[in-house]
Protein backbone atom coordinates (compact mmCIF):
# COMPACT_ATOMS: atom_id res chain seq x y z
CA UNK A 1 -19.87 8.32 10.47
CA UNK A 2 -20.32 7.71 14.15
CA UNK A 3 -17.91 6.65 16.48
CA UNK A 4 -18.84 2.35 16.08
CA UNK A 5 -18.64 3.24 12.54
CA UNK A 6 -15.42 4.42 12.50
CA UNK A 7 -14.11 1.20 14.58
CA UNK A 8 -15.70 -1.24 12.32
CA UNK A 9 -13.64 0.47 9.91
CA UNK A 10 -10.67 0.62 10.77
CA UNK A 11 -11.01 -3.20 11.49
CA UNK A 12 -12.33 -4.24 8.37
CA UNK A 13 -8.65 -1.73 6.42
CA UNK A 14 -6.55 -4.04 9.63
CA UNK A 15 -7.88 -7.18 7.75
CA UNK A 16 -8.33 -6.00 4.36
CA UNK A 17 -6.49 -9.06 2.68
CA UNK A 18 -4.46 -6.95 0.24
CA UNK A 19 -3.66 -3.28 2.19
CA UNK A 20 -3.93 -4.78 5.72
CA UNK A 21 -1.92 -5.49 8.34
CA UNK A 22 0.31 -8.48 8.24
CA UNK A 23 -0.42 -9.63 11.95
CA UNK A 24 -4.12 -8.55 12.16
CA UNK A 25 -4.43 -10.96 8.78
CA UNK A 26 -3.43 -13.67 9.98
CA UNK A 27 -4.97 -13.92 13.18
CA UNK A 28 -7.94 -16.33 14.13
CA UNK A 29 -10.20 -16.85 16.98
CA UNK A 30 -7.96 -19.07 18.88
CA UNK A 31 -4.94 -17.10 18.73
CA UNK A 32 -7.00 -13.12 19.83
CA UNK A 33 -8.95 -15.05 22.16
CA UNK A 34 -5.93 -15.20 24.93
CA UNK A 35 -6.22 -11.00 24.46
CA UNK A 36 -9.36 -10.73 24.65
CA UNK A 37 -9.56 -12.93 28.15
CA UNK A 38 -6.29 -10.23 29.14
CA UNK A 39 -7.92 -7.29 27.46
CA UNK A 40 -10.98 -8.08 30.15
CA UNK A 41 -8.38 -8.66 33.03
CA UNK A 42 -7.22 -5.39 32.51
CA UNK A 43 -10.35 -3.45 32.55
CA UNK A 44 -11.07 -5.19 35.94
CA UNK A 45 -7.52 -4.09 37.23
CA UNK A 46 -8.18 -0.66 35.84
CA UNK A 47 -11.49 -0.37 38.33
CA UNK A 48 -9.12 -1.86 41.33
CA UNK A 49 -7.13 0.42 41.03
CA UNK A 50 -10.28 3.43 39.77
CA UNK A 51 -8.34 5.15 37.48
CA UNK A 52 -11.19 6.07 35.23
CA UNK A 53 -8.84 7.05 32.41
CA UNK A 54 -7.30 3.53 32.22
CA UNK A 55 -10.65 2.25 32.64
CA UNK A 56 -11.76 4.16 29.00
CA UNK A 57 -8.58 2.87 27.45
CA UNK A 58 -9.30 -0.44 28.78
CA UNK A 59 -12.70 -0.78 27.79
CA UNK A 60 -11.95 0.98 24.54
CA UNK A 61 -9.07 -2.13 23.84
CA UNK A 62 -11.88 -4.49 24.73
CA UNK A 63 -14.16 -3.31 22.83
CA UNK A 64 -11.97 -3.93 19.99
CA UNK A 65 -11.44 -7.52 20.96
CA UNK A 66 -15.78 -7.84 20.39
CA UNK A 67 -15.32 -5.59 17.22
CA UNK A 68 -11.88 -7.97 15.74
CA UNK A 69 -14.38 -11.60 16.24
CA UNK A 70 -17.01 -10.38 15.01
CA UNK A 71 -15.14 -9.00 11.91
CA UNK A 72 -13.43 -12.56 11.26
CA UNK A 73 -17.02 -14.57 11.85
CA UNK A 74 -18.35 -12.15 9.44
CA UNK A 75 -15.21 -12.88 6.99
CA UNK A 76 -16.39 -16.77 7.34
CA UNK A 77 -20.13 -15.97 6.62
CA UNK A 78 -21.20 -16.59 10.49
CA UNK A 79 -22.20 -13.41 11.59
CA UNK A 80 -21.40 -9.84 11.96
CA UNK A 81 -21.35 -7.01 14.38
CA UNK A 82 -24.86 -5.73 14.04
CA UNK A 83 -26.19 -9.57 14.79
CA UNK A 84 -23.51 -9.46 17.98
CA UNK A 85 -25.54 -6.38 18.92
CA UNK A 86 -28.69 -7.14 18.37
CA UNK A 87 -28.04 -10.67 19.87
CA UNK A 88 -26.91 -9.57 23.25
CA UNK A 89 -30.07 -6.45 22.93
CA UNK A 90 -32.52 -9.63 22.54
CA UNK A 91 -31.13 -11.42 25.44
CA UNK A 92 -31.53 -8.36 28.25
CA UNK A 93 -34.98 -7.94 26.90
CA UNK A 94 -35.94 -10.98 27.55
CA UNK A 95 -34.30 -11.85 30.69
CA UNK A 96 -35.78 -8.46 31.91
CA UNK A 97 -39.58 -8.84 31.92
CA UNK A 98 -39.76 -6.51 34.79
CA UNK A 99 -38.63 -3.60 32.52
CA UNK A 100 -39.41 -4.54 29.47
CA UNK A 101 -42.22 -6.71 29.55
CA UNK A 102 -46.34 -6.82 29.24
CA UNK A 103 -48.49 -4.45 31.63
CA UNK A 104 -48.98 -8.07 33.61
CA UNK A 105 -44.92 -8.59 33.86
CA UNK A 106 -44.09 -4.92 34.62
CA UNK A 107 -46.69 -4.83 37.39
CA UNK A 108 -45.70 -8.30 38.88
CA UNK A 109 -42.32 -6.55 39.14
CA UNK A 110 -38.81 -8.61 40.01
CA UNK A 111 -39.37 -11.88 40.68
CA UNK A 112 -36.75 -13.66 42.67
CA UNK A 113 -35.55 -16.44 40.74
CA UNK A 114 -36.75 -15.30 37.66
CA UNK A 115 -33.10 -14.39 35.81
CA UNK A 116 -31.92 -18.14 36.58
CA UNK A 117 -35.48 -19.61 35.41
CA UNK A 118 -35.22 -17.56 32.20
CA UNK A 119 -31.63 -18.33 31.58
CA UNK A 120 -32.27 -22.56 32.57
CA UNK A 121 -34.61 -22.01 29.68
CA UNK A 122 -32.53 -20.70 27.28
CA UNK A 123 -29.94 -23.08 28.06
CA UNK A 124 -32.48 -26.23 27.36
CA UNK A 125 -33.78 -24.78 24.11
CA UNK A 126 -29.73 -25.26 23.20
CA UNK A 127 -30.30 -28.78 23.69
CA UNK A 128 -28.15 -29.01 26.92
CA UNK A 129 -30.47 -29.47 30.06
CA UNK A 130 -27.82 -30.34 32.47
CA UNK A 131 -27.45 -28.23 35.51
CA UNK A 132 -24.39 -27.46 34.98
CA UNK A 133 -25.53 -26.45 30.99
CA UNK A 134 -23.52 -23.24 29.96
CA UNK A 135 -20.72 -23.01 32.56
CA UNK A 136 -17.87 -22.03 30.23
CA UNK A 137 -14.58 -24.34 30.29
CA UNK A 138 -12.70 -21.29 29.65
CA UNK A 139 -13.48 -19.29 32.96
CA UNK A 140 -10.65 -19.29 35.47
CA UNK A 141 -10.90 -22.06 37.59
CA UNK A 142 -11.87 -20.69 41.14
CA UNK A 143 -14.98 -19.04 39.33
CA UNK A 144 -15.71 -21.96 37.35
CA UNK A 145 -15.59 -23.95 40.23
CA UNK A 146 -17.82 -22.02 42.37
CA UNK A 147 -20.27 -21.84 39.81
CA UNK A 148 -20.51 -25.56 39.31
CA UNK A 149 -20.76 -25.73 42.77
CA UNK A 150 -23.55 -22.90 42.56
CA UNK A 151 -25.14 -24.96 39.67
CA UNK A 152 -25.03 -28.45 41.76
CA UNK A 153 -26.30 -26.80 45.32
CA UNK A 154 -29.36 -25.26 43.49
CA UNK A 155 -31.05 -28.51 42.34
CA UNK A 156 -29.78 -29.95 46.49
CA UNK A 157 -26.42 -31.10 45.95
CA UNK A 158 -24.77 -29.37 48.26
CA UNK A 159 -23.93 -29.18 52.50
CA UNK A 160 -26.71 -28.35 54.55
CA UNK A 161 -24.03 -25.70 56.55
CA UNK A 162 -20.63 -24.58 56.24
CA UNK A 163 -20.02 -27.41 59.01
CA UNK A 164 -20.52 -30.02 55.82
CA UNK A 165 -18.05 -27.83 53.75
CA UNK A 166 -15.49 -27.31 56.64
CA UNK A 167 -15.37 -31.32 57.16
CA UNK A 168 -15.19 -31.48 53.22
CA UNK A 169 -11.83 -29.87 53.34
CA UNK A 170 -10.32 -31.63 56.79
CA UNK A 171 -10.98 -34.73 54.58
CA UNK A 172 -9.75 -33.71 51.34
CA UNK A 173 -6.35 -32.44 52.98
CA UNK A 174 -6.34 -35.70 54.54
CA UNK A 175 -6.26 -37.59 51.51
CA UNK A 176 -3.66 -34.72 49.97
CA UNK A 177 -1.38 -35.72 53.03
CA UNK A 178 -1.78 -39.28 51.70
CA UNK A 179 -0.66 -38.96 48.54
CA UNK A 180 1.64 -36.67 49.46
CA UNK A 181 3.27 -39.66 51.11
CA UNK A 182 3.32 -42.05 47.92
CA UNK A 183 4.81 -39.40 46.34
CA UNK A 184 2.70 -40.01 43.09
CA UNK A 185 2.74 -36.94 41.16
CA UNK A 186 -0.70 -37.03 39.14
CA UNK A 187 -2.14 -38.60 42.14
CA UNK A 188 -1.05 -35.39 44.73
CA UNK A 189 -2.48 -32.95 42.03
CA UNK A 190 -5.99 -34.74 41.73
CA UNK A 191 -6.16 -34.66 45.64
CA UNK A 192 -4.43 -30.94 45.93
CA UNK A 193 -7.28 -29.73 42.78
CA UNK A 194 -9.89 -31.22 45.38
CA UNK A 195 -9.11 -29.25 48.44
CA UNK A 196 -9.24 -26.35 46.11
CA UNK A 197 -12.52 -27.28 44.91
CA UNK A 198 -13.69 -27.59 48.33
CA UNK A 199 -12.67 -24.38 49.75
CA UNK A 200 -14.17 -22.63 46.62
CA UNK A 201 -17.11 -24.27 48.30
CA UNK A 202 -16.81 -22.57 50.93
CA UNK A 203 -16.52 -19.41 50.12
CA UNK A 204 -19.92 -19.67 48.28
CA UNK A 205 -21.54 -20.79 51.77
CA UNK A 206 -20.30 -17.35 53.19
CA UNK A 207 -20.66 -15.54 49.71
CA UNK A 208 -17.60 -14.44 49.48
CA UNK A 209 -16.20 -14.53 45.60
CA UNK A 210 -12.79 -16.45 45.80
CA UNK A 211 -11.24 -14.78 42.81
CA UNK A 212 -11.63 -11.20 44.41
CA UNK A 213 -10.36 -13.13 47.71
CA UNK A 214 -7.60 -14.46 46.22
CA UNK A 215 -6.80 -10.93 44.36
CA UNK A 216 -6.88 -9.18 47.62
CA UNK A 217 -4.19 -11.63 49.43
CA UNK A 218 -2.49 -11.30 46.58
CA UNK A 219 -2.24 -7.24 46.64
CA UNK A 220 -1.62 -7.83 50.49
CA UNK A 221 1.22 -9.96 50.04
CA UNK A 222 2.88 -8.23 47.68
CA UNK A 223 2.33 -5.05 49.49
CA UNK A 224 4.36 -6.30 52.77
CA UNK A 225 6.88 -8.55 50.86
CA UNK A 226 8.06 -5.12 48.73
CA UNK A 227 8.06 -2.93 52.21
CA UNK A 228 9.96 -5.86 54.02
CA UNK A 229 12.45 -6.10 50.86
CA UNK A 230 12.81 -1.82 51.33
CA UNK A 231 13.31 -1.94 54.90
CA UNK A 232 15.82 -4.83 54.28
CA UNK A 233 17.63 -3.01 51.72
CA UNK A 234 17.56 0.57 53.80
CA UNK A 235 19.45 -1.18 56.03
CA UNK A 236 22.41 -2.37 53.61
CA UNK A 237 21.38 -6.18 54.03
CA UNK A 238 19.78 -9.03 51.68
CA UNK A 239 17.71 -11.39 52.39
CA UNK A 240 20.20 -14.35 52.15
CA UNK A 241 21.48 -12.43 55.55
CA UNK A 242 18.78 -13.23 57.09
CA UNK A 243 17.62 -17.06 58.49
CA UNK A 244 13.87 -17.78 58.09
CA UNK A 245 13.27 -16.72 61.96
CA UNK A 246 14.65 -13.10 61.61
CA UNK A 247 13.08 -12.82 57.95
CA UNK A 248 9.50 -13.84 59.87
CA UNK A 249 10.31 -10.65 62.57
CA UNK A 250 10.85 -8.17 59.38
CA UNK A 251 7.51 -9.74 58.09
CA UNK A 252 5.56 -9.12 61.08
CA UNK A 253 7.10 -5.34 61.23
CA UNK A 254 6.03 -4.92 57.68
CA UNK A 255 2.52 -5.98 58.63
CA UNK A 256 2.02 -3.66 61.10
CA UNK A 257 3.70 -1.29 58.63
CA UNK A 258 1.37 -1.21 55.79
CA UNK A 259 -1.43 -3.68 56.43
C-alpha cells in the first residue's frame, strides 16, 4: 500500500458511517472548507517563517483537507480522488505546451501570454466569457481585488500610470471624508471598501502583492509594539502611565530597536 493509499484509507474508516468518527461523519463541504482555507494559511506561515518541518506537517494537514472533499464528493457520486488527480494532471498539460506539447509547440518554446490565453479559453468553454470569469468569491479580499483589477486592466480598463491610480485614491478618501461627515454607517463603509480597492490598485501598478504587504506591516508592527510593551514593563510602568506623546517616544526607540 503506498503512502496516498494509506491516506485514502484512513479517510474513508474517519467516515465509515457505522465505525467512524462522530465529527468526521458529520461534516460537509461548507463546514471543512473554513480548514481547509486555514490549513493553506498555515502552510504559507510555515514558509515565512522556513521551518521546513512545519512546512511537511502543514502540507501533510492540507493535503488531507484535498483527500477529506474528495472522499465526501465521492460519497455523493460526484467524483473521487483519482479524477481530482487526474483533473489537475490534465490541466498543467495543457496549459504547458512548451513542455509537454507537439515538436511545433516545444520548439516555439514559452510564449508570453500564452498561460492567460489558454486559461481565457478554458474559462469560456465553462460558459462564462466575462473578464473577470473564474475570480473566486472566496479569495481574501485584497487578492481578489487586485485580480479583478488585473482582469479589468488587461482588456484597457485601467490608468495609463500610477499618476491615474494616485488621483484615484485622493478622490476616493475625499468622498470617505464626506461620508464620514453624515455619519451614515453603510454609506462610510462603501466609500472606506473603495479607497481600499484603489490602493490594491496601486500596488498592482508597482507589482507589489498587497497581501504579502500587508503581512509584512503586520509582522513589523507587532514586532515594535511587543519590544515597546518589554521596555515599558522593564521599567516597572504600563502603558496607561504613559500619555500618547511619551508612548510615540517609546515607539520611535523601539523602531530603531528592532526595525
Amino acid at each position: 500500500m503506498t503512502k496516498i493509499e494509506k491516506l485514502l484509507e484512513v479517510m474513508y474508516k474517519l467516515r465509515d458511517p457505522d465505525n467512524g468518527c462522530p465529527w468526521d461523519i458529520e461534516q460537509d463541504f461548507s463546514s471543512i472548507a473554513p480548514y481547509t482555507i486555514e490549513e493553506a494559511y498555515e502552510v504559507a506561515d510555515a514558509i515565512e517563517r522556513d521551518d521546513m518541518a512545519d512546512l511537511r506537517d502543514e502540507l501533510g494537514d492540507l493535503l488531507f483537507q484535498v483527500v477529506f472533499h474528495a472522499r465526501m464528493a465521492e460519497e455523493a457520486g460526484h467524483f473521487d480522488f483519482d479524477d481530482v488527480a487526474a483533473a489537475i494532471s490534465d490541466k498543467m498539460v495543457r496549459r504547458h505546451p512548451h513542455v509537454f506539447g507537439n515538436e511545433v509547440e516545444l520548439a516555439a518554446g514559452v510564449q508570453e501570454g500564452s498561460w492567460e490565453r489558454i486559461k481565457e479559453a478554458e474559462r469560456t468553454n465553462d460558459g462564462d466569457s466575462s473578464a473577470l470569469a473564474g475570480v473566486a468569491k472566496a479569495l481574501p479580499a485584497l487578492k481578489r481585488a487586485q485580480l479583478l483589477g488585473k482582469r479589468a486592466g488587461r482588456v484597457g480598463f485601467d490608468w495609463r500610470n500610477r499618476k491615474g491610480v494616485r488621483d484615484k485614491i485622493h478622490e476616493e478618501l475625499d468622498e470617505l471624508e464626506e461620508a464620514t461627515g453624515t455619519r451614515d454607517a453603510a454609506d462610510m463603509e462603501e466609500e472606506f471598501g473603495d479607497v481600499l480597492f484603489a490602493v490594491v490598485n496601486m500596488a498592482r501598478h508597482l507589482d507589489i502583492d498587497p497581501e504579502k504587504a500587508l503581512t509584512g506591516a503586520n509582522y513589523k508592527f507587532e514586532r515594535r509594539f511587543r519590544d515597546m510593551e518589554n521596555a515599558i514593563t522593564a521599567d516597572g510602568k504600563r502603558f496607561r502611565d504613559f500619555n500618547v506623546e511619551s508612548l510615540e517616544r517609546h515607539w520611535r526607540a523601539a523602531k530603531k530597536r528592532v526595525g
